[in-house]
Protein backbone atom coordinates (compact mmCIF):
# COMPACT_ATOMS: atom_id res chain seq x y z
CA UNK A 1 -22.07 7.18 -205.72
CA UNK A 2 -18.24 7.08 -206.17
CA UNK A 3 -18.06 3.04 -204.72
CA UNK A 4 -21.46 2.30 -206.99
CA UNK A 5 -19.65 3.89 -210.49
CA UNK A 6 -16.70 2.03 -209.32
CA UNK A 7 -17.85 -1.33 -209.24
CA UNK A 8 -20.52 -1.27 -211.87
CA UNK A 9 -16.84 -0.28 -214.09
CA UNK A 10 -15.31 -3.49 -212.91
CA UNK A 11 -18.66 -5.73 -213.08
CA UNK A 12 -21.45 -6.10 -215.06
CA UNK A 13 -23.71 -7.95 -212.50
CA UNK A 14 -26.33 -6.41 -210.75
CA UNK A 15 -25.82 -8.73 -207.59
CA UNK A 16 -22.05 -8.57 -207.70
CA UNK A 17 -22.34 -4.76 -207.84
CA UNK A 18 -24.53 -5.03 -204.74
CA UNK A 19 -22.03 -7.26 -202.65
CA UNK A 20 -19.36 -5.28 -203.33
CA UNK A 21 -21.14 -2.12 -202.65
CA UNK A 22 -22.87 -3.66 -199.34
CA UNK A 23 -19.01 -4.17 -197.90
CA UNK A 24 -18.41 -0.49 -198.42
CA UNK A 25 -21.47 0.84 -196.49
CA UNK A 26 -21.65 -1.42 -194.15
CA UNK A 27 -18.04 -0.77 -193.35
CA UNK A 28 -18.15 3.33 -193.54
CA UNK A 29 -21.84 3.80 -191.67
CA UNK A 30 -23.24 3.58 -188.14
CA UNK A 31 -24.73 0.21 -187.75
CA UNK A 32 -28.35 1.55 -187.29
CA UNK A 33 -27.89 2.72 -191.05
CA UNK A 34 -29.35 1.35 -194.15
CA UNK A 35 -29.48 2.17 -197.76
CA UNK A 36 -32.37 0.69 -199.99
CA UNK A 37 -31.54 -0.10 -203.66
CA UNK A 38 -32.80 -0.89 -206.89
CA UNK A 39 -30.17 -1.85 -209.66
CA UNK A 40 -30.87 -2.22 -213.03
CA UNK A 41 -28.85 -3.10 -215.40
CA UNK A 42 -29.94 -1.85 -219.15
CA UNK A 43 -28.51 -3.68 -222.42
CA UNK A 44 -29.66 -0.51 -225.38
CA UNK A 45 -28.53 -2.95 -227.79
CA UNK A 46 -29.93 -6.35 -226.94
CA UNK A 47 -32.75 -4.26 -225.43
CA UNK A 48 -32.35 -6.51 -221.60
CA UNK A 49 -32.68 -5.39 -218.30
CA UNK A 50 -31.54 -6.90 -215.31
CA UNK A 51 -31.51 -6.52 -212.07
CA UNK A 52 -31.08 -6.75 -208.28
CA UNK A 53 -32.77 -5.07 -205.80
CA UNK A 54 -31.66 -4.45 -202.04
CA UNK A 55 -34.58 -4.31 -200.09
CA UNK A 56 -36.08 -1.00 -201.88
CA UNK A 57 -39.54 -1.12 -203.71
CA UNK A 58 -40.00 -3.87 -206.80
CA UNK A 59 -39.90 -2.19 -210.26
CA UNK A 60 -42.23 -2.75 -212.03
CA UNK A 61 -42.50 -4.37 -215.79
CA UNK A 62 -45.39 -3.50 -218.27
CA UNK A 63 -45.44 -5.20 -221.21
CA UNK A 64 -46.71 -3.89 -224.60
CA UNK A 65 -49.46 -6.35 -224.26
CA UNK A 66 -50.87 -5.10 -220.47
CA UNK A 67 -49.44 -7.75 -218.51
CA UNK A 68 -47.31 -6.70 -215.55
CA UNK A 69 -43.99 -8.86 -213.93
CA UNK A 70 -42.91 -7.09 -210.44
CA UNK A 71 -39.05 -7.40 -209.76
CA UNK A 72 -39.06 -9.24 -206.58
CA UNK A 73 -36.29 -8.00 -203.61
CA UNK A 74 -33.57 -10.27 -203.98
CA UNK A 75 -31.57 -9.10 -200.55
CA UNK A 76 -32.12 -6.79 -197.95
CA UNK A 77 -31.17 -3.17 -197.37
CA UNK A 78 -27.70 -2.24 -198.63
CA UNK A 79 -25.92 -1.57 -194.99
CA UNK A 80 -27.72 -4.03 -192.90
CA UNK A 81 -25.13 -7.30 -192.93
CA UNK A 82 -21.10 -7.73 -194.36
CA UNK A 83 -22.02 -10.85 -195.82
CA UNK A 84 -23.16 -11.45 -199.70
CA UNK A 85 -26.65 -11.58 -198.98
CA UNK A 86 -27.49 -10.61 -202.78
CA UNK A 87 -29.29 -12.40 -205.04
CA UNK A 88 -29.39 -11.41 -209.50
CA UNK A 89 -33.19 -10.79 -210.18
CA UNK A 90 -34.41 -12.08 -213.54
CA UNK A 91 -32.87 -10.58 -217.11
CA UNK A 92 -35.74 -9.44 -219.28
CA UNK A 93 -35.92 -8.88 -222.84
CA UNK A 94 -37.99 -5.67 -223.60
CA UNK A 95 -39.68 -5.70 -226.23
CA UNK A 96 -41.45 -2.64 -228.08
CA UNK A 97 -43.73 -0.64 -225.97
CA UNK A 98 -42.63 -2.13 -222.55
CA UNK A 99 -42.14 0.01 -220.05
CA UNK A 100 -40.24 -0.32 -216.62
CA UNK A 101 -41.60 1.60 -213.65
CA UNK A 102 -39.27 2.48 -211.26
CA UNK A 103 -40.66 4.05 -207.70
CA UNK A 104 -39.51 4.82 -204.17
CA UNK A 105 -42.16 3.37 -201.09
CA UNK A 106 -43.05 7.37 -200.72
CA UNK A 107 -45.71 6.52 -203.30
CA UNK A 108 -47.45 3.49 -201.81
CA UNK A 109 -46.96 4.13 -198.19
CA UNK A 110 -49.00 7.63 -199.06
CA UNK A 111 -51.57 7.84 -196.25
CA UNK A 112 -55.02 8.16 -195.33
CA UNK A 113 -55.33 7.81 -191.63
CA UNK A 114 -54.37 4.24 -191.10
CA UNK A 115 -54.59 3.27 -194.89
CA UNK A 116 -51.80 2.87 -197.86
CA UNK A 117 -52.25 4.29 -201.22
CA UNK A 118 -49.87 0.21 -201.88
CA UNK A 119 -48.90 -1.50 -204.48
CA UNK A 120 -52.44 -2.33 -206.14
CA UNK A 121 -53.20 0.72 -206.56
CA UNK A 122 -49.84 2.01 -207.81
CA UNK A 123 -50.59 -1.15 -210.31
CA UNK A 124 -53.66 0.37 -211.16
CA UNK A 125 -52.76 3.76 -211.93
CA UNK A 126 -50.00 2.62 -214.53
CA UNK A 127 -52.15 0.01 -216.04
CA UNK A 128 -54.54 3.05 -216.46
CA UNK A 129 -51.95 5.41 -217.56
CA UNK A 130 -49.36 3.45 -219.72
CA UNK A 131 -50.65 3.62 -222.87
CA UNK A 132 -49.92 7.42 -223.26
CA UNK A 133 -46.32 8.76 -223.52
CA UNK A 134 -44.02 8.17 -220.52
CA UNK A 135 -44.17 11.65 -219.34
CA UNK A 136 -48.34 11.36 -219.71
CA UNK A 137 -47.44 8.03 -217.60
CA UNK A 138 -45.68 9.62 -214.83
CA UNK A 139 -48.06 12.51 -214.83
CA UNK A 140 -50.61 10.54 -214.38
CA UNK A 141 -49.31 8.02 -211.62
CA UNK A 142 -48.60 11.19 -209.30
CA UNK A 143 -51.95 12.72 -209.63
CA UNK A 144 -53.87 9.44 -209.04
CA UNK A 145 -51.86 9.00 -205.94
CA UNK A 146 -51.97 12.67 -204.87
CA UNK A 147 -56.13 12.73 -205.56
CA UNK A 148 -56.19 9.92 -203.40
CA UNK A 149 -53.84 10.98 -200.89
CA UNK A 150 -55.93 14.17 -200.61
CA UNK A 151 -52.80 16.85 -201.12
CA UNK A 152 -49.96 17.82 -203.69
CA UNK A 153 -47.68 16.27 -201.54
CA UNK A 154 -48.37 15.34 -197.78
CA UNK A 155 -44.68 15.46 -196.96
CA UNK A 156 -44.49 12.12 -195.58
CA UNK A 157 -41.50 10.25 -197.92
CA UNK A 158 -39.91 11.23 -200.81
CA UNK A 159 -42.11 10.73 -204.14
CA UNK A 160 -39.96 9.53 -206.62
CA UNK A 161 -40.97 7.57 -209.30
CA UNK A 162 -39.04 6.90 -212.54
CA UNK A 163 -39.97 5.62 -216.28
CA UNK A 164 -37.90 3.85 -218.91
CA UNK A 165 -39.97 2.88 -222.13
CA UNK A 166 -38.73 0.84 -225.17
CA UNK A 167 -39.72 2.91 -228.10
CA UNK A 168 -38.82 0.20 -230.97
């Protein structure tokens, strides 16, 4: 956290941030360590977000209107190479009533037997649930994947998921 508050001081660009950070780990952990990352980058006044990501889950984008843009990865796992392997994801504007989802693979790798809870149905569940508040909408995206998953929490991964709404 300390290199990551450091850099993101000294630059405001999601990939940089990521480059600089990648040298650190990659220089301070074993070589069969990894770190994935998502890094957004939030504008309150202009109301952007960008963003990279380092091989870690897409966020996810919901506009006011229902449609949905995915953050692509743009670089692998923080950890995994020295070299700038980091590419800056698109800058959004966020209008009223978007909402970025935010989630670790813990949701969509959830299990049964040989099957994924994945990303369609993570898509679903917020496409069902975003219209309420974003506590209703994280609510709601854990139980739909815990009902399907068939327990509060099968212990598998971390379930993290995270929600960041533009009121007006």
């Amino acid at each position: 956290r300390a290199y990551l508050r450091s850099h993101a001081q000294d630059c405001g660009e999601a990939d940089r941030i990521l480059c600089r950070l990648n040298r650190h780990i990659d220089n301070d952990t074993d070589a069969d360590r990894f770190i994935s990352m998502f890094l957004g980058l939030l504008d309150p006044v202009a109301h952007r977000f960008s963003w990279s990501n380092a091989g870690h889950p897409p966020a996810l984008v919901v506009r006011a209107d229902g449609g949905c843009v995915s953050c692509r990865n743009t670089g692998m796992a923080l950890g995994m190479t020295d070299e700038d392997v980091f590419e800056a994801g698109e800058t959004i504007d966020l209008a009223p009533g978007d909402t970025v989802v935010l989630y670790t693979d813990g949701i969509t790798e959830l299990r049964q037997g040989d099957e994924m809870y994945g990303d369609a149905r993570l898509q679903e569940s917020v496409a069902r649930h975003v219209g309420g508040s974003a506590a209703e909408l994280l609510d709601g995206i854990f139980r739909d994947a815990q009902q399907w998953a068939g327990s509060e929490h099968p212990g598998q991964d971390d379930l993290t998921v995270a929600i960041l709404r533009r009121e007006s």
